[in-house]
N, C-alpha and C. Protein backbone atom coordinates (compact mmCIF):
# COMPACT_ATOMS: atom_id res chain seq x y z
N UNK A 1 109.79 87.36 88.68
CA UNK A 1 108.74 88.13 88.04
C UNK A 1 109.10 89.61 88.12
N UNK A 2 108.87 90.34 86.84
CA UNK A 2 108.77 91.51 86.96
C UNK A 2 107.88 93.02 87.64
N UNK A 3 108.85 93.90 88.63
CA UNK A 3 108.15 94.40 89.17
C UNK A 3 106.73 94.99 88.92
N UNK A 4 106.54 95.39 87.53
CA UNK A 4 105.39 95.50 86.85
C UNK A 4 104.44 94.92 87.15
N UNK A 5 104.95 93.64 86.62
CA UNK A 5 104.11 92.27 86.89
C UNK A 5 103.37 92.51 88.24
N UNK A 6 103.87 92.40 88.96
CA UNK A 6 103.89 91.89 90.50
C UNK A 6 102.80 93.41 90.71
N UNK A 7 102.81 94.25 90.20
CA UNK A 7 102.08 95.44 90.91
C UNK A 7 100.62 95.27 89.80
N UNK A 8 100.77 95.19 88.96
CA UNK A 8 99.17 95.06 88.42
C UNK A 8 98.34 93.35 88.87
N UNK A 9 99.44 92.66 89.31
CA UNK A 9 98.74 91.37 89.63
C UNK A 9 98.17 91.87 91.06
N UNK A 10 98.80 92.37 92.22
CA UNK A 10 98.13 92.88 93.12
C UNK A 10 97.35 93.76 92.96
N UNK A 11 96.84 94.80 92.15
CA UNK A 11 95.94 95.63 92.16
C UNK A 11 94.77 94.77 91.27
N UNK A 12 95.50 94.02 90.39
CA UNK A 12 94.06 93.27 90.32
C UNK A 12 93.19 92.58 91.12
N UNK A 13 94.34 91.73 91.95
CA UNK A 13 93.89 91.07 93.56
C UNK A 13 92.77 91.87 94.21
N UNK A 14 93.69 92.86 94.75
CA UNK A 14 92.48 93.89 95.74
C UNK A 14 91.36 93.97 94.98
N UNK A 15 91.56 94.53 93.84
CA UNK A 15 90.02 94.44 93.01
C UNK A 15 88.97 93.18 93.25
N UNK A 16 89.34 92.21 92.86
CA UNK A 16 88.97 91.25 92.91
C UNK A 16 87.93 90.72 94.35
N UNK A 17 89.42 90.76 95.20
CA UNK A 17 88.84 90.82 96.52
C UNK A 17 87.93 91.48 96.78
N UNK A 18 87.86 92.90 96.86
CA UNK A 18 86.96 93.93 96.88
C UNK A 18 86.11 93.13 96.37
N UNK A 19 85.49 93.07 95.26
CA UNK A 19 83.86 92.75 94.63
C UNK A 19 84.04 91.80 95.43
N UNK A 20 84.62 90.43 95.72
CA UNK A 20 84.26 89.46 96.21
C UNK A 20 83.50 89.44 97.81
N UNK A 21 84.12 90.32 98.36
CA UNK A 21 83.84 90.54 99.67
C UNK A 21 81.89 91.25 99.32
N UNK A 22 82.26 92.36 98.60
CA UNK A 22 81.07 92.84 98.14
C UNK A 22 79.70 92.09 97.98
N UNK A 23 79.64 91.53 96.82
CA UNK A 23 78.86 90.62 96.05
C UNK A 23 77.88 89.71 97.25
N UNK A 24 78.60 88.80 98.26
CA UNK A 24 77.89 88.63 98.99
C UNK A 24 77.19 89.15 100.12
N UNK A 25 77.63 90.08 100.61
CA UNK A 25 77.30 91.12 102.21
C UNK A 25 76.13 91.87 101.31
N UNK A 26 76.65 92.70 100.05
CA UNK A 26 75.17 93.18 99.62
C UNK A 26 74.15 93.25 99.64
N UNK A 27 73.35 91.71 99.38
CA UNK A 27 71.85 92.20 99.89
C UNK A 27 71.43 92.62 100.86
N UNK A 28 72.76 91.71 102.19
CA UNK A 28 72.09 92.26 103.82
C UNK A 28 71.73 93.48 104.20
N UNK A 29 73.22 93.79 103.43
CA UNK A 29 73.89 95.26 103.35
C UNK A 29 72.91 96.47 103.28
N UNK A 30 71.99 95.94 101.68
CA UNK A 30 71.05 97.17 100.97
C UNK A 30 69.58 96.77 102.17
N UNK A 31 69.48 95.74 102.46
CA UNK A 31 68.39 95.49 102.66
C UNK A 31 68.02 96.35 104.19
N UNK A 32 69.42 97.02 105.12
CA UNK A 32 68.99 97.42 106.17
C UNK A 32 68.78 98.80 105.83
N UNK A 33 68.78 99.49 104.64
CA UNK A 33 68.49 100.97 103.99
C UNK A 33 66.99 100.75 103.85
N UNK A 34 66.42 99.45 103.48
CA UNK A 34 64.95 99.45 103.05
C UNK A 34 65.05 99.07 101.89
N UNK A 35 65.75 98.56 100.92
CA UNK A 35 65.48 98.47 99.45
C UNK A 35 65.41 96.98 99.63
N UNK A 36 64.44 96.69 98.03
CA UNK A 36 64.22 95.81 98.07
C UNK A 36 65.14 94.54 97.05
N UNK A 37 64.57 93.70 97.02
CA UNK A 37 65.23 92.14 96.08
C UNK A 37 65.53 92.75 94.77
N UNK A 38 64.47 93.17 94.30
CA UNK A 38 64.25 93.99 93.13
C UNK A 38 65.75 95.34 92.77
N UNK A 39 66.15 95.72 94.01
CA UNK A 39 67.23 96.57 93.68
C UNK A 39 68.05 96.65 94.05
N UNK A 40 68.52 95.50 94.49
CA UNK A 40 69.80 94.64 94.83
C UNK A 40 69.91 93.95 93.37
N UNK A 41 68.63 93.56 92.51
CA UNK A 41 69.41 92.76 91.35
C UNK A 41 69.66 94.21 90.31
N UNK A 42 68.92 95.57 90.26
CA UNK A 42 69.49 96.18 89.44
C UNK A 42 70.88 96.76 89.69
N UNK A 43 70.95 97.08 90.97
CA UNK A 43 71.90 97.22 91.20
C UNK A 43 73.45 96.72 90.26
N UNK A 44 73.41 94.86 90.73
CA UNK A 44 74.25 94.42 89.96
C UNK A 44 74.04 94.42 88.15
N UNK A 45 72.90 94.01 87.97
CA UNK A 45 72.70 94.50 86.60
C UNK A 45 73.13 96.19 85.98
N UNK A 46 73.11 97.07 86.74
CA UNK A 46 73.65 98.44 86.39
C UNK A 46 75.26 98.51 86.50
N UNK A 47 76.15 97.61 87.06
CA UNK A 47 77.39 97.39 87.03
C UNK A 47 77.66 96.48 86.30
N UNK A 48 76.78 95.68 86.08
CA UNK A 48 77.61 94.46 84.80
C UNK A 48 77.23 95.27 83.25
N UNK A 49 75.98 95.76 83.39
CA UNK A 49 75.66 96.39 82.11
C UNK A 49 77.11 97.50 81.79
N UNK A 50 77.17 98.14 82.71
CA UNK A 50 78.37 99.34 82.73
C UNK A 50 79.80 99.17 82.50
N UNK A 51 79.88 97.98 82.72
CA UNK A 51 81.44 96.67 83.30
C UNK A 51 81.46 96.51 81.75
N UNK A 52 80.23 96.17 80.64
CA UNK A 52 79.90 95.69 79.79
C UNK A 52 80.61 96.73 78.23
N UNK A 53 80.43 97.88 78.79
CA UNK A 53 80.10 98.98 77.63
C UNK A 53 81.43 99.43 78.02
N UNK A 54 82.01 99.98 78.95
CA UNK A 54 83.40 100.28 79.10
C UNK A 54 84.22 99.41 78.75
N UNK A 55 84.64 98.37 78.82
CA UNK A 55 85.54 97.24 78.00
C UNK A 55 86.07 98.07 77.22
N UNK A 56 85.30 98.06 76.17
CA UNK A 56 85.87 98.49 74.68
C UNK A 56 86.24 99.73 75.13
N UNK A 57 85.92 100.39 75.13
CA UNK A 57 86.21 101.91 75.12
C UNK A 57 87.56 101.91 76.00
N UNK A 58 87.73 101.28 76.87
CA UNK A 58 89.40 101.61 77.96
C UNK A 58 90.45 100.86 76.71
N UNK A 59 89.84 99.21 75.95
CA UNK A 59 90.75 99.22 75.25
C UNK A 59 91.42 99.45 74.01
N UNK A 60 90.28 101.07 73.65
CA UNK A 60 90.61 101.49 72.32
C UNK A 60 91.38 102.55 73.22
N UNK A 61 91.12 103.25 74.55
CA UNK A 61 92.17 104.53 74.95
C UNK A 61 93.27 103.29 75.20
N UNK A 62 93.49 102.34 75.66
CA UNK A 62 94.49 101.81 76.09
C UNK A 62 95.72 101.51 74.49
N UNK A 63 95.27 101.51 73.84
CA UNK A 63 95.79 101.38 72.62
C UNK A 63 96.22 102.87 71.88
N UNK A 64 95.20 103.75 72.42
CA UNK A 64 95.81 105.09 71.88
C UNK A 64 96.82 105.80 72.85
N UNK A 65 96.58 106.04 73.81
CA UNK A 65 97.55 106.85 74.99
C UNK A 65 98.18 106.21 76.07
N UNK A 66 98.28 104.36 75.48
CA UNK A 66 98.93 103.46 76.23
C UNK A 66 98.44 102.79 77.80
N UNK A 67 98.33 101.58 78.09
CA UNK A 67 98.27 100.86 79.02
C UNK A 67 98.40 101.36 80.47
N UNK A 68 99.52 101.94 80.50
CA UNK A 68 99.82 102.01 81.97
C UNK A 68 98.83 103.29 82.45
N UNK A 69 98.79 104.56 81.57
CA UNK A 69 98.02 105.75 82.40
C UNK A 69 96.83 105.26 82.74
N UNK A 70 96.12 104.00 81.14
CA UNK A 70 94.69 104.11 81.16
C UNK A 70 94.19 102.72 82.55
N UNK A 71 95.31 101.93 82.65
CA UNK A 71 95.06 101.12 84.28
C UNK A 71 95.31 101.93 85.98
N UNK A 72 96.24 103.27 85.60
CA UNK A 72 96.08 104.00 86.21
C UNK A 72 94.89 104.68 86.89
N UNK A 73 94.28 105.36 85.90
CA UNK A 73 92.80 106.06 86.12
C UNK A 73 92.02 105.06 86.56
N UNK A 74 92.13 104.06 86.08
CA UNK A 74 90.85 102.92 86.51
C UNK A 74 90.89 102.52 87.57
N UNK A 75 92.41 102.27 88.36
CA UNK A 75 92.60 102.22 89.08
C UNK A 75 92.39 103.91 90.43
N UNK A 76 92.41 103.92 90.22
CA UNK A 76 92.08 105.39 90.99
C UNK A 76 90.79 105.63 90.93
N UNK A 77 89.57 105.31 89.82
CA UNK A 77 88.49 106.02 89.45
C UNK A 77 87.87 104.44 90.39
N UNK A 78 88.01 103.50 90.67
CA UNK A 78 87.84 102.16 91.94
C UNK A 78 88.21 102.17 93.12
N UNK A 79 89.33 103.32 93.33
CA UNK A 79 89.55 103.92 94.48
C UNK A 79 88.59 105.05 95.31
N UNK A 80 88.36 105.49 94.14
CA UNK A 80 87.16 107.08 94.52
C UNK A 80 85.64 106.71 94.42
N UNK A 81 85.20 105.19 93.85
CA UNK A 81 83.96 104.54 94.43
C UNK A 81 83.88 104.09 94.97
């Protein structure tokens, strides 16, 4: 496999991982701040809605100023949240 390969398949991994680990610890997580059921589900609803609307848009820049910068930033801009 190509080194390429091999480096966006792992950064997808960690990603992956990441939410996965996430997704479940969450409610405990929010719930010792005080928030409630109610904003633990917007929560995820404000990231899938968001997850939703960016799609397109990374793969019309990904098509204009190419693949690698625009998995770059994304990658970095998942680093800095």
């Amino acid at each position: 496999m190509k080194k390429e390969k091999i480096i966006v398949l792992l950064s997808v991994l960690t990603d992956v991982i990441g939410f996965g680990i996430v997704i479940p610890i969450l409610p405990f997580y929010v719930t010792e701040f005080g928030a409630s059921a109610v904003m633990v589900t917007l929560l995820f609803a404000v990231f899938s809605f968001f997850s939703f609307l960016s799609a397109p848009l990374l793969g019309a820049w990904s098509d204009r100023i190419g693949r690698r910068p625009v998995f770059l930033i994304s990658v970095a801009s998942t680093a800095i949240g």
